[in-house]
C-alpha atoms as a PDB file:
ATOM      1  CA  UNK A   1    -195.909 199.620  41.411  1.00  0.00           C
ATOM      2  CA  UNK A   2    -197.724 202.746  42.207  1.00  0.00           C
ATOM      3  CA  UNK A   3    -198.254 204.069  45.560  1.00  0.00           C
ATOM      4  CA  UNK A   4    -201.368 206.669  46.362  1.00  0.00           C
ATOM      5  CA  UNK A   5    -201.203 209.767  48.496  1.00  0.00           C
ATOM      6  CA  UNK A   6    -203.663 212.125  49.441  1.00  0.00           C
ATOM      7  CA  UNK A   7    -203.326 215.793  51.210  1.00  0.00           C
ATOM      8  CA  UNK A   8    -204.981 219.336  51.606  1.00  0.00           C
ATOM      9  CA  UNK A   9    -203.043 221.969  49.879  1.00  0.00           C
ATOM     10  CA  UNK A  10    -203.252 225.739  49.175  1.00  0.00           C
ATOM     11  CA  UNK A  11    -202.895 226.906  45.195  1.00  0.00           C
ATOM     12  CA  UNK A  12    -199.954 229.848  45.228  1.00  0.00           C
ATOM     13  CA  UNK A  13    -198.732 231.696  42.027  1.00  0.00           C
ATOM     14  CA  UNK A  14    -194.929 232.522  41.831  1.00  0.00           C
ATOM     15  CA  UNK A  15    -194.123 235.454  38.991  1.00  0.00           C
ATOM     16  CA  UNK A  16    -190.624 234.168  37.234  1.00  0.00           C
ATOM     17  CA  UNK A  17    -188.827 235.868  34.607  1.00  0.00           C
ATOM     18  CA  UNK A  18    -190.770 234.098  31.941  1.00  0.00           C
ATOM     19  CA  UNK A  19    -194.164 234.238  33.101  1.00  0.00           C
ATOM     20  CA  UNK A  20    -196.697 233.940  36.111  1.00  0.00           C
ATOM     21  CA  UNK A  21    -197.036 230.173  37.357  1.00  0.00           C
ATOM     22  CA  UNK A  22    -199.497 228.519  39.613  1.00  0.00           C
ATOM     23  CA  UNK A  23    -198.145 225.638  42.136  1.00  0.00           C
ATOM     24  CA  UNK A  24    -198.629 223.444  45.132  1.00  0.00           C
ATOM     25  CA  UNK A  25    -196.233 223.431  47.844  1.00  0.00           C
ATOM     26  CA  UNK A  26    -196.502 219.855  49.375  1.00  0.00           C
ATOM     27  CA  UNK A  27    -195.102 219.033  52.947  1.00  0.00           C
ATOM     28  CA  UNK A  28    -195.068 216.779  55.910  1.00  0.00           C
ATOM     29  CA  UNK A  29    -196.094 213.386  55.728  1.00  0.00           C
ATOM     30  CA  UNK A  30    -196.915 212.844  51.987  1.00  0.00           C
ATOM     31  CA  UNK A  31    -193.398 214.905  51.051  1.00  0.00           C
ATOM     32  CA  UNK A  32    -191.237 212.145  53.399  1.00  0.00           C
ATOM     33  CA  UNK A  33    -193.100 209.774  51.411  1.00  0.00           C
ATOM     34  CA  UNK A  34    -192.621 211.235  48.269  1.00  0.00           C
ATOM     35  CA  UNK A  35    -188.890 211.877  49.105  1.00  0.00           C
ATOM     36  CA  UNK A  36    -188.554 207.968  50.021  1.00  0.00           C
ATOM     37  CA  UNK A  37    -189.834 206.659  46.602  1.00  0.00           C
ATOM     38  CA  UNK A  38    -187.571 209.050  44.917  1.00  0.00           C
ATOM     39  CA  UNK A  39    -184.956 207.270  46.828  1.00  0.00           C
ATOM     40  CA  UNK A  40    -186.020 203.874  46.520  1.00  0.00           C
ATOM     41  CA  UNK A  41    -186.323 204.431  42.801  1.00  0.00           C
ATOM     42  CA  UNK A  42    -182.219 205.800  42.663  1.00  0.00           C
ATOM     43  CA  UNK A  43    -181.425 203.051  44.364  1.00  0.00           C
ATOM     44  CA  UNK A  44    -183.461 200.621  41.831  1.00  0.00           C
ATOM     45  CA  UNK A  45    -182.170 202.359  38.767  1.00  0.00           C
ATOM     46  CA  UNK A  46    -178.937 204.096  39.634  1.00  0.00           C
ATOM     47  CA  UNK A  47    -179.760 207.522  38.850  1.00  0.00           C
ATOM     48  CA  UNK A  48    -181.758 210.484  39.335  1.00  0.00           C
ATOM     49  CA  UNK A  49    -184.550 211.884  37.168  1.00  0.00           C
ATOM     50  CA  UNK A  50    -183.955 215.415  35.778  1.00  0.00           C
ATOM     51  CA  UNK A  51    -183.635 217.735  38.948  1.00  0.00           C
ATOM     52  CA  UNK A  52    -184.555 214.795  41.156  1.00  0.00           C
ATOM     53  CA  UNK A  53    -188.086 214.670  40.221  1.00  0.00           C
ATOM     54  CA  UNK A  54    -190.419 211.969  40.431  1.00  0.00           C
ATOM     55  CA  UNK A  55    -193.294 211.159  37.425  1.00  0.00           C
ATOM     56  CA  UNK A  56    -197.182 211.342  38.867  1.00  0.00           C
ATOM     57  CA  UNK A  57    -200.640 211.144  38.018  1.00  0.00           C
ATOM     58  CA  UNK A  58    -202.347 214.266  39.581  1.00  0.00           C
ATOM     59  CA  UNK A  59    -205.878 215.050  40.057  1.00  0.00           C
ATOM     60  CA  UNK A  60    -207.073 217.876  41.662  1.00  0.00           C
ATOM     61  CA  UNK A  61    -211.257 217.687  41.858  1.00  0.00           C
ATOM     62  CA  UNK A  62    -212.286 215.802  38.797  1.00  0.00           C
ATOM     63  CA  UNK A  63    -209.295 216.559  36.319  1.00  0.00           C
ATOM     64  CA  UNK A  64    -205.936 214.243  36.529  1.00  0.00           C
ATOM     65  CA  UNK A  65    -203.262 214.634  34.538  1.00  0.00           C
ATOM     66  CA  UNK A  66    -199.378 213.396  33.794  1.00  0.00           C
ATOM     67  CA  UNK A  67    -196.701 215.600  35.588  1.00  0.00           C
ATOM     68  CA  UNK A  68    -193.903 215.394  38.087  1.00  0.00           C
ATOM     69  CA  UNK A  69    -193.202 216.766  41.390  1.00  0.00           C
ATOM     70  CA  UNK A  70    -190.253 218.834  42.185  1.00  0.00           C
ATOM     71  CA  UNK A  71    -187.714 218.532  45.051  1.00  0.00           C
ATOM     72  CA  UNK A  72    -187.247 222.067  46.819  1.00  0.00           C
ATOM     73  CA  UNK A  73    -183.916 222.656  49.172  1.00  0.00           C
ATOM     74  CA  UNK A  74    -186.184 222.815  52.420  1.00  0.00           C
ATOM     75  CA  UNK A  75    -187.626 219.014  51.967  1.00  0.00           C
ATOM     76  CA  UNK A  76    -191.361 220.425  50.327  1.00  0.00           C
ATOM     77  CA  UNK A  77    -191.959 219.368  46.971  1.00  0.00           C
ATOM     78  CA  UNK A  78    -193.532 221.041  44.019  1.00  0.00           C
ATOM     79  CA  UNK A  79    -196.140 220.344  42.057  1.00  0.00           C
ATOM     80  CA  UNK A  80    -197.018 222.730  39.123  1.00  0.00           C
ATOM     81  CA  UNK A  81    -200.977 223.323  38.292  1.00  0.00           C
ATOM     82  CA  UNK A  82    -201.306 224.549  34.488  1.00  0.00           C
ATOM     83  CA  UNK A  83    -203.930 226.303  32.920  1.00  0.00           C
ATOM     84  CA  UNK A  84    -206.332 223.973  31.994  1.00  0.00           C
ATOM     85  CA  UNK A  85    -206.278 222.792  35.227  1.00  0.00           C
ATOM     86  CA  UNK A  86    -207.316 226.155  36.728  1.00  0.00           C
ATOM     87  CA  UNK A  87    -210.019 226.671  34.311  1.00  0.00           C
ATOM     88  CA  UNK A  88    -211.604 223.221  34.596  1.00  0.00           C
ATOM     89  CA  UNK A  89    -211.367 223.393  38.206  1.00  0.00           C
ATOM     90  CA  UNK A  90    -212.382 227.019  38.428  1.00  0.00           C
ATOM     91  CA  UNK A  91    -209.274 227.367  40.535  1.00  0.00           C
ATOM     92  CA  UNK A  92    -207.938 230.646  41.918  1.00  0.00           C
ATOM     93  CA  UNK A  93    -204.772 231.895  43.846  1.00  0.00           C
ATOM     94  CA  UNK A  94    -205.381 231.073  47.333  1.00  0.00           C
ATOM     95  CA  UNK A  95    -207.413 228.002  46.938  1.00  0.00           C
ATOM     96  CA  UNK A  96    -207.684 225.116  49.428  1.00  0.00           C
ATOM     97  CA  UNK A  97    -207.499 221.833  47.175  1.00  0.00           C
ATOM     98  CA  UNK A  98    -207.650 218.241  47.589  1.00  0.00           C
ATOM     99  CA  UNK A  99    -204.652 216.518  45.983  1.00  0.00           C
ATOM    100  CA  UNK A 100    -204.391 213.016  44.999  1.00  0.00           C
ATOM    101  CA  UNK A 101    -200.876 211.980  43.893  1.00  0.00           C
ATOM    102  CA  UNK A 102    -200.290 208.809  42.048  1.00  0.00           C
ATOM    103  CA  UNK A 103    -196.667 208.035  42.025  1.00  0.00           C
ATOM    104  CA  UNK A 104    -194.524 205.897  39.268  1.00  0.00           C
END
């Protein structure tokens, strides 16, 4: 079963130790619901995915791809946008972006 969300988001960068990264923070609505299928799919399978993350189908304008979503501490999840993502999408720090989760 796959559920579908949709939300606005803004394209940050975050400079680690290891290199310059692009992400989405996601909130609200679509992070409670992203929150509760991680749940629901502990409670199917007994255990957590590495760092509690959940498996998606992203697509951001008219690229999707395979990823996961991160859990942050403060209830947002994270959703890291690589390369060839920016460059097909002609994406830039600061971006407003449609995102279309598909989760597994």
């Amino acid at each position: 079963m796959t559920e579908r969300l949709q939300t606005g988001a803004v394209l940050q960068r975050w400079q680690g130790e290891r290199g310059t990264y692009h992400l989405v923070t996601i909130g609200g609505e679509t992070a409670e619901a992203i929150g509760m299928h991680e749940r629901l799919r502990r409670l199917e399978f007994g255990a957590r995915r590495g760092f509690g993350s959940v498996k998606v189908t992203a697509r951001i304008g008219g690229t999707r791809w395979k990823t996961s979503v991160f859990p942050s501490k403060t209830g947002e999840w994270w959703l890291l946008v690589g390369k060839k993502v920016l460059r097909a999408e002609d994406l830039a720090e600061g971006d407003a972006l449609n995102l279309t989760l598909e989760l597994y």
